[in-house]
Protein backbone atom coordinates (compact mmCIF):
# COMPACT_ATOMS: atom_id res chain seq x y z
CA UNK A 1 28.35 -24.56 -20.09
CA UNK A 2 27.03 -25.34 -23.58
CA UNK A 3 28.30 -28.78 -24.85
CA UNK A 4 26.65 -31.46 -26.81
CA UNK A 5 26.58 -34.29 -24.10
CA UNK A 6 25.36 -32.11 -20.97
CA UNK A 7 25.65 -33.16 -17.01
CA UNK A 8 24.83 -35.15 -15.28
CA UNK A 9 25.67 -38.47 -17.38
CA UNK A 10 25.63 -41.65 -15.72
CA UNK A 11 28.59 -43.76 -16.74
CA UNK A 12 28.77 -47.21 -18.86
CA UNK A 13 29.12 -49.98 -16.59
CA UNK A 14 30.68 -52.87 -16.66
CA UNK A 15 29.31 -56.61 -15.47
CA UNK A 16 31.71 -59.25 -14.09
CA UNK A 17 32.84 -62.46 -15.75
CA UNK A 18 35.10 -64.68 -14.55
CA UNK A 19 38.05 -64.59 -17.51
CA UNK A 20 39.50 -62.15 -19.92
CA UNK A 21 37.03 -63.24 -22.86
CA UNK A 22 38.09 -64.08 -26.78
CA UNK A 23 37.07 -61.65 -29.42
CA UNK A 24 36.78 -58.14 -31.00
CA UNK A 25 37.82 -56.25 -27.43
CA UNK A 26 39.96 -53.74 -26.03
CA UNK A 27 41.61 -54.63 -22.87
CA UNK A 28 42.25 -52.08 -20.26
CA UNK A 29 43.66 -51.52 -16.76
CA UNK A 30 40.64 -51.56 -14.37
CA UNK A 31 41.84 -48.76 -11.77
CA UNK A 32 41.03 -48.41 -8.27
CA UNK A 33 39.61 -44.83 -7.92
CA UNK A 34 36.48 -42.76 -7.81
CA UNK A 35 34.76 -42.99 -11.55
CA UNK A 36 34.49 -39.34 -13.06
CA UNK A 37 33.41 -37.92 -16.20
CA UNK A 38 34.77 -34.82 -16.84
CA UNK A 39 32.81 -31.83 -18.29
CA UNK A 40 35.11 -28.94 -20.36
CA UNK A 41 34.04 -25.86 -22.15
CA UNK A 42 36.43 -23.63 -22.30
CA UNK A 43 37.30 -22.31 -18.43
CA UNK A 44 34.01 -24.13 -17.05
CA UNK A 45 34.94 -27.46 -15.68
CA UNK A 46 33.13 -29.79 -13.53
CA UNK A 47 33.62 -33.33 -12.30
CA UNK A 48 30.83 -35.72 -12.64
CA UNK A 49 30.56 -38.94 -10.01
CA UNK A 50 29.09 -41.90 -10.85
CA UNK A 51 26.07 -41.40 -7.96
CA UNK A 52 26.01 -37.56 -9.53
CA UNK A 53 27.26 -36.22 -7.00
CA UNK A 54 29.40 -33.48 -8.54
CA UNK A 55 33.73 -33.80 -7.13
CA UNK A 56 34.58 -30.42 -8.73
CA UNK A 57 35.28 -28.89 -5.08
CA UNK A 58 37.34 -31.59 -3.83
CA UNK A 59 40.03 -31.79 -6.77
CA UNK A 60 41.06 -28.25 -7.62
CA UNK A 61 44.17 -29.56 -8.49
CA UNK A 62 42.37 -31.90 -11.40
CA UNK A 63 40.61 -28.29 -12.48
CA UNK A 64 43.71 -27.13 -13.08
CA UNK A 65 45.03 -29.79 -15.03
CA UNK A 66 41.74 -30.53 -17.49
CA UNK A 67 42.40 -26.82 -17.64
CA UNK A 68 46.28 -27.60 -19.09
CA UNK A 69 45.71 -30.85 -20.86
CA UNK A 70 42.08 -31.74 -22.51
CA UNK A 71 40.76 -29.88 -25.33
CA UNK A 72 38.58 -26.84 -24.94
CA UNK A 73 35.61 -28.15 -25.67
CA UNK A 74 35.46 -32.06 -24.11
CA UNK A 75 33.15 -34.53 -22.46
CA UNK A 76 35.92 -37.67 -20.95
CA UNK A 77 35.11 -40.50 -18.81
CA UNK A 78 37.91 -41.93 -16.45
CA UNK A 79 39.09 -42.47 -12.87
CA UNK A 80 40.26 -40.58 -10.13
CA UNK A 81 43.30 -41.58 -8.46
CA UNK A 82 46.09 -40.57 -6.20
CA UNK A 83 49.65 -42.24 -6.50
CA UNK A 84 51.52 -43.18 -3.31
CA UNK A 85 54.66 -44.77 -3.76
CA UNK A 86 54.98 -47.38 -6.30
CA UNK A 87 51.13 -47.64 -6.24
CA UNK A 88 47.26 -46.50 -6.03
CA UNK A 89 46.26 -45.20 -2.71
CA UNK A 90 42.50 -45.61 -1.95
CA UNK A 91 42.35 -44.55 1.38
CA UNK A 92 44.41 -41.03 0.58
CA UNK A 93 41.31 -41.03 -2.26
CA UNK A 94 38.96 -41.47 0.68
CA UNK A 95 40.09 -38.70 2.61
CA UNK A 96 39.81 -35.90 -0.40
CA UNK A 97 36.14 -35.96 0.45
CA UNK A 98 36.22 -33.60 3.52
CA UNK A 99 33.35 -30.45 3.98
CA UNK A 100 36.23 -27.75 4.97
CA UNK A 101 37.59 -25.90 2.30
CA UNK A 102 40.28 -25.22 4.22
CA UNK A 103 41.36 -29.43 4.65
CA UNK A 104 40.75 -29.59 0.82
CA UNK A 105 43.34 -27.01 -0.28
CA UNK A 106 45.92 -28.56 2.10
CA UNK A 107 45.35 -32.02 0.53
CA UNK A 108 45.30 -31.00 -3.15
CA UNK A 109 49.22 -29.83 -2.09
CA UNK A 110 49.38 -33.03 0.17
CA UNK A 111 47.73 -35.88 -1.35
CA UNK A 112 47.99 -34.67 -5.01
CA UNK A 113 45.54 -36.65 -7.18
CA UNK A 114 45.62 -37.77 -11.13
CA UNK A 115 42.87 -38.58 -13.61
CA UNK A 116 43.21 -41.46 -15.49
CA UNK A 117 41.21 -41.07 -19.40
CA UNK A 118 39.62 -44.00 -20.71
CA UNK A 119 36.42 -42.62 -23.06
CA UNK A 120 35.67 -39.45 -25.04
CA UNK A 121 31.92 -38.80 -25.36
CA UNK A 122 32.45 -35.22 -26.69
CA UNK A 123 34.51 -33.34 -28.73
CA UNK A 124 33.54 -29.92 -29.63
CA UNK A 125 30.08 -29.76 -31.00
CA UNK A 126 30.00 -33.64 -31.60
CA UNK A 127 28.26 -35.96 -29.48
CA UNK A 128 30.36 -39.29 -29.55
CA UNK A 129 28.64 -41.76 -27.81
CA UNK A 130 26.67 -43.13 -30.64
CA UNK A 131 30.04 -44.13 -32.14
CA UNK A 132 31.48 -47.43 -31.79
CA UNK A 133 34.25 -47.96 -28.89
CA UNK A 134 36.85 -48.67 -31.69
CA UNK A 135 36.31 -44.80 -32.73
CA UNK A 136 36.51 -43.06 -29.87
CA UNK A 137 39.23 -44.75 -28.55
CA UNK A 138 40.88 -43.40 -31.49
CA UNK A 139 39.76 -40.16 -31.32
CA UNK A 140 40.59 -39.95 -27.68
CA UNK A 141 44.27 -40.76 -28.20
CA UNK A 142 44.42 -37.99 -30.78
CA UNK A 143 42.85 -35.39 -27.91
CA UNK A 144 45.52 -36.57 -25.30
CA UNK A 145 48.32 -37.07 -27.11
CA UNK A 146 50.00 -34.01 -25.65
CA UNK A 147 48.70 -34.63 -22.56
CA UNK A 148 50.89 -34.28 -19.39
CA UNK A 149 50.91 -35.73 -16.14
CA UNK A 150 48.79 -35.60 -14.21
CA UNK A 151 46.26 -36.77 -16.50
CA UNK A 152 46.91 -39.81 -17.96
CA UNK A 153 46.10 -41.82 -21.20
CA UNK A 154 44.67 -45.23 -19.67
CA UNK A 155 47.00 -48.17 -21.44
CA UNK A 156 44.54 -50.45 -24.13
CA UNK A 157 45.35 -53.48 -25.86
CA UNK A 158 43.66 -56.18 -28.40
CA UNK A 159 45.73 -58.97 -27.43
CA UNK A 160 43.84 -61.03 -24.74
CA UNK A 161 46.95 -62.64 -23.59
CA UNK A 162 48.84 -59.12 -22.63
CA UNK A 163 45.63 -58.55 -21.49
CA UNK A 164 45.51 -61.39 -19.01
CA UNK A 165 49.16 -60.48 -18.12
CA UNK A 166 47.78 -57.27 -16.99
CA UNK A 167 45.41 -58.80 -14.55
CA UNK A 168 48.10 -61.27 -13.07
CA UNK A 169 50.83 -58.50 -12.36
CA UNK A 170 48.82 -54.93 -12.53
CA UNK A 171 47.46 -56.25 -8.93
CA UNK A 172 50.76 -55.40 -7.50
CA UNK A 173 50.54 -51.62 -8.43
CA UNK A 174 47.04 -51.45 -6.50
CA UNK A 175 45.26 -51.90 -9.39
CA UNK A 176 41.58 -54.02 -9.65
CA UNK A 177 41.71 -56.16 -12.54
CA UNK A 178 40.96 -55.85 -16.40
CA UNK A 179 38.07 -54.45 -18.50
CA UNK A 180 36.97 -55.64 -21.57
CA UNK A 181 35.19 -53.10 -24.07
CA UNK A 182 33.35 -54.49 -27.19
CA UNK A 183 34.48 -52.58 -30.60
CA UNK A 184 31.45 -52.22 -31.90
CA UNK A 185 29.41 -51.18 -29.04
CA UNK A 186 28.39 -46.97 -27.99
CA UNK A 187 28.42 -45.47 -25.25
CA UNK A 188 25.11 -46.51 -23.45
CA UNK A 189 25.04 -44.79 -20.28
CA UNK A 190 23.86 -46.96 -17.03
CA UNK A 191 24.32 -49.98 -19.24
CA UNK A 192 26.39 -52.93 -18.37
CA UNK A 193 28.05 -53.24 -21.97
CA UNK A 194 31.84 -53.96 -20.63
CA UNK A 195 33.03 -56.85 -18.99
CA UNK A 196 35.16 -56.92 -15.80
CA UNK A 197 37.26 -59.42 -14.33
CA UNK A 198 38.36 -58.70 -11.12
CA UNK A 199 40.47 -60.97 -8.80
CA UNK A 200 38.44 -63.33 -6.23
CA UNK A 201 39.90 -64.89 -3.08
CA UNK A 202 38.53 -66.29 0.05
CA UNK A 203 39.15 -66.17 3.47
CA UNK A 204 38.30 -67.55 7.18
CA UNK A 205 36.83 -64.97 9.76
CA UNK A 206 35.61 -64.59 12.20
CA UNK A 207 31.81 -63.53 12.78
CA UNK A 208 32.03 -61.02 15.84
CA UNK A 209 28.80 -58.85 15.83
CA UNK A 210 26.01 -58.11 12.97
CA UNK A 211 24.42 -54.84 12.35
CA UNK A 212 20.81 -54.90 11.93
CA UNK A 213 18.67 -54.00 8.27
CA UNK A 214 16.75 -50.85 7.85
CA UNK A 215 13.65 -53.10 6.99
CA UNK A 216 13.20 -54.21 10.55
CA UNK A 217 14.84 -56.29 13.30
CA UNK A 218 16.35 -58.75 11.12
CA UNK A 219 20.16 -58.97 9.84
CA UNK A 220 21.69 -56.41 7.79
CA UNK A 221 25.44 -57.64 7.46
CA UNK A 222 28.33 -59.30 9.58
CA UNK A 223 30.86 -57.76 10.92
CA UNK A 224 33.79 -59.54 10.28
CA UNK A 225 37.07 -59.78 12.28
CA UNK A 226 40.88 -61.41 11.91
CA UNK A 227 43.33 -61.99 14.65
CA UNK A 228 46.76 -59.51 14.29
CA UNK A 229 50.08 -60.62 15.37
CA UNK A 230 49.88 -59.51 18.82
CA UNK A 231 46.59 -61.79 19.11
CA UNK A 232 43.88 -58.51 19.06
CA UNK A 233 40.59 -59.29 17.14
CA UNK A 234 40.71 -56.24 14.13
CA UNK A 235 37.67 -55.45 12.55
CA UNK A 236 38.30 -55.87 8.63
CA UNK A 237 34.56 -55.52 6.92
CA UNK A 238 31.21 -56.67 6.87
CA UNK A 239 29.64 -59.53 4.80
CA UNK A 240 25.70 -58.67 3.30
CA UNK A 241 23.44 -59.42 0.41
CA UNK A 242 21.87 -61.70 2.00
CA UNK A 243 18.03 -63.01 0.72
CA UNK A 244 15.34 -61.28 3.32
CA UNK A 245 14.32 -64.52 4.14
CA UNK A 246 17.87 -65.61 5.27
CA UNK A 247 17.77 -62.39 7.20
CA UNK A 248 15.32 -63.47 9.33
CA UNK A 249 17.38 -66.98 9.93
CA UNK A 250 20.48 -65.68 10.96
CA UNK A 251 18.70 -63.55 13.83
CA UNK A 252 17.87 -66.85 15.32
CA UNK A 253 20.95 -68.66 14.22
CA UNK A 254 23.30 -66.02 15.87
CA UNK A 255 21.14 -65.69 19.22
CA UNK A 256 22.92 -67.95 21.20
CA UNK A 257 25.99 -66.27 20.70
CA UNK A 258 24.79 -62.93 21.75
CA UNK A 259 27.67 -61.57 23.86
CA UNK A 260 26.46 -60.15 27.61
CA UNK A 261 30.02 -60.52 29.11
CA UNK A 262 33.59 -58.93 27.94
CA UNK A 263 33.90 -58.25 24.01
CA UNK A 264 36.79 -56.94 22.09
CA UNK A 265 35.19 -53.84 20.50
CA UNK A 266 33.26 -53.35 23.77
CA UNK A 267 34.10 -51.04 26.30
CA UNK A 268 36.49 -48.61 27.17
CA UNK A 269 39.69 -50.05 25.49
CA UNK A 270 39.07 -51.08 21.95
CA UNK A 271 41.41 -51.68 18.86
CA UNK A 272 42.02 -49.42 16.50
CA UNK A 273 39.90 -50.73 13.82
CA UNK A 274 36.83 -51.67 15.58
CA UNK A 275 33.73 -51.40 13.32
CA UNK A 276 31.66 -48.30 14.65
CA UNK A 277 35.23 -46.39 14.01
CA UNK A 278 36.55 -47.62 10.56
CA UNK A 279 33.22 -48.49 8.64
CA UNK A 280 32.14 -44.68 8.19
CA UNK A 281 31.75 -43.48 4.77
CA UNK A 282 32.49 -39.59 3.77
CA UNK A 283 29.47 -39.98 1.62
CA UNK A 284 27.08 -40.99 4.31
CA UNK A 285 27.81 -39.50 7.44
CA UNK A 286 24.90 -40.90 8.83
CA UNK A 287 24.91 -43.89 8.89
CA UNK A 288 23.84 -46.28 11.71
CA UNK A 289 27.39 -47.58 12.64
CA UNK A 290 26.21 -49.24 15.84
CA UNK A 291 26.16 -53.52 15.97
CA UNK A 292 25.20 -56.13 17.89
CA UNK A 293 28.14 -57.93 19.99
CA UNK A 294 28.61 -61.50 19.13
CA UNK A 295 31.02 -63.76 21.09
CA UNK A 296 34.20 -64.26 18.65
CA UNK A 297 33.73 -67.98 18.21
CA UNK A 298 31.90 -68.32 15.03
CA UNK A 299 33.82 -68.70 11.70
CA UNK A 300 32.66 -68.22 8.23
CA UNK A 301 34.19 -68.40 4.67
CA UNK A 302 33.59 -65.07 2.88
CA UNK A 303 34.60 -64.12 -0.44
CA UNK A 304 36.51 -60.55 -1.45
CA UNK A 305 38.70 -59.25 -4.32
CA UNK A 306 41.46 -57.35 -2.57
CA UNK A 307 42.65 -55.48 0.30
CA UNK A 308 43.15 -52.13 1.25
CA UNK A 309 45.15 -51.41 4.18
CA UNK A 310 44.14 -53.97 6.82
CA UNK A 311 40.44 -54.38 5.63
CA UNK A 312 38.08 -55.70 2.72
CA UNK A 313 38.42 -52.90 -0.18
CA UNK A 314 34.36 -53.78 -1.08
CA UNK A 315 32.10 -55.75 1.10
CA UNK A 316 33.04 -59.50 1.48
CA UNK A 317 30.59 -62.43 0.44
CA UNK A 318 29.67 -64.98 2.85
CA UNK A 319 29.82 -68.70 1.14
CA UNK A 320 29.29 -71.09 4.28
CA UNK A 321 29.94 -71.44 7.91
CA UNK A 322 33.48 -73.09 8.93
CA UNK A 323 32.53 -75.37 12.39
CA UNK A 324 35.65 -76.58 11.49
CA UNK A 325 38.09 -73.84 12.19
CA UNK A 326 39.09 -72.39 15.53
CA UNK A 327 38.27 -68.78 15.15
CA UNK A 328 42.21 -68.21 16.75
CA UNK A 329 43.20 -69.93 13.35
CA UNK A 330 41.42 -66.82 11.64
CA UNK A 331 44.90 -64.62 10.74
CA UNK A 332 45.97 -62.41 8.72
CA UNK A 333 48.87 -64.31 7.54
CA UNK A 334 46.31 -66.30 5.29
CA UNK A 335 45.72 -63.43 2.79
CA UNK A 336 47.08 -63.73 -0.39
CA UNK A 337 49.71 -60.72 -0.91
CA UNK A 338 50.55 -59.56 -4.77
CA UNK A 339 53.73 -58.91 -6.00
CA UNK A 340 54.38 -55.59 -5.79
CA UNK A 341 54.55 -53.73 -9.47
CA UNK A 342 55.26 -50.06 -10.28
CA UNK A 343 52.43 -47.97 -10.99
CA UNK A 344 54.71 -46.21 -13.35
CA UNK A 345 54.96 -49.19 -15.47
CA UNK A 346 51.35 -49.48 -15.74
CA UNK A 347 51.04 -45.71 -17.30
CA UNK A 348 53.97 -46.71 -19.59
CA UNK A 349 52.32 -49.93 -20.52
């Protein structure tokens, strides 16, 4: 593989604010996939992550299609996604990352997944990433505009109030928010040159365990749980980022509510999303899953964009304690559901 912007390249990034900003922008979809920049020449084709961790293997059926519908000779940066329904499925996403070759074939046919193009760095022999955003978006248009599904050409806009439209209904099609791309900037790889405004909400939970920080014996994050319909504690994420000296509080804080009796994701009958069996990640297989049982009657007011399935799509943020609530308040009916959207309307945006 001999093009002018080589792997690996580590993608422009993006830093949040907390409204669609005024100015010389283009406003995009921000979609809810794995980020990929895509390497062509000619029959060679590989799959760049942002952690460089190449996802060639597990997407043949994106091979094929760069194969179909980019030019020959491309670097593109864009998103990874698979459509379920009317909308973006992250956990299918999740599950394309499996070691069997086998398991990947059978979910390429299964689980089918699409890549979404929203930056050309390359085009030939020309390295575009010292042009301004205003160019390449051109010039990436003009390079997909025979594309077919399933690649995509990501939906742009310099109106600020269709933009902010976007992030008010978008939501509903599993979609994360809105990026804002200066005109005049390049491509500055590892940079934090967009903007992103993602949707914030808050909710009660309740603090049932905490997992402790590689450092040492002092609090790593909390694992968080809300109450289901038939009254069973669910695990739905962990809250973290806490200061190293606030680590070291909360060991003390949460000791007298270190459970030695009966807990709900203790023993041999425990709910289906209990935290050493849904917190696993495909990229870290490792991972020290095991926690520290609390009794369930702390509450706490974390902070998280969205949902996926029955958890916290990222890790939550904790704000403050709640002495006020009764942890049997802590529901799931409290969480804010969008209005469902097509996904198809977003592509023909």
């Amino acid at each position: 593989m001999q093009l002018p912007v080589m792997p690996p390249v580590k993608p422009m990034l993006a830093k949040s604010i907390p409204d669609v900003p005024e100015g010389d922008f283009l406003y995009e979809p921000k979609w809810d996939g794995f980020r990929c920049v895509i390497f062509r020449d000619g029959d060679e084709v590989e799959l760049g992550s942002r952690n460089e961790k190449p996802l060639t293997r597990y997407f043949p059926e994106v091979v094929a299609a760069v194969k179909q519908n980019l030019p020959e000779r491309c670097v593109v940066d864009g998103e990874i996604v698979i459509a379920a329904g009317k909308g973006l499925d992250f956990v299918a996403l999740l599950q394309r990352i499996h070691p069997a070759d086998s398991r990947v074939q059978m979910l390429a046919l299964e689980t089918p997944a699409s890549f979404i193009a929203f930056d050309l760095l390359a085009l030939g022999d020309e390295d575009l990433t010292g042009r301004p955003q205003s160019q390449r978006r051109t010039a990436l248009e003009d390079a997909l505009k025979e594309a077919a599904p399933p690649v995509y050409l990501t939906p742009a806009t310099q109106d600020p109030a269709a933009a902010r439209e976007w992030f008010s209904v978008f939501e509903g099609a599993g979609l994360d928010g809105v990026v804002a791309k200066p005109m005049s900037e390049t491509y500055q790889q590892d940079k934090r040159v967009m903007r992103k405004i993602k949707h914030t909400r808050t909710a009660d939970v309740v603090v049932a365990g905490y997992r402790l920080h590689k450092s040492g014996p002092v609090v790593g994050s909390l694992v968080l749980g809300l109450y289901d319909e038939a009254g069973s504690l669910q695990h739905v994420g962990v809250a973290a980022s806490f200061t190293m000296g606030r680590r070291k509080e909360l060991i003390d804080e949460l000791a007298p509510y270190v459970s030695d009796g009966p807990h709900p994701w203790v023993g041999d009958v425990v709910p289906e999303r209990n935290p050493n069996q849904a917190a696993g990640s495909r990229w870290n297989n490792g991972k020290d899953l095991s926690f520290v049982p609390l009794r369930p009657e702390l509450v706490a007011e974390v902070g998280y964009d969205a949902m996926e399935g029955t958890r916290f799509r990222h890790t939550a943020q904790f704000k403050h304690w709640r002495s006020d609530r009764d942890p049997a308040s802590c529901t799931y009916e409290q969480l804010e559901r969008p209005v469902g959207f097509e996904l198809a309307s977003v592509l023909g945006a």
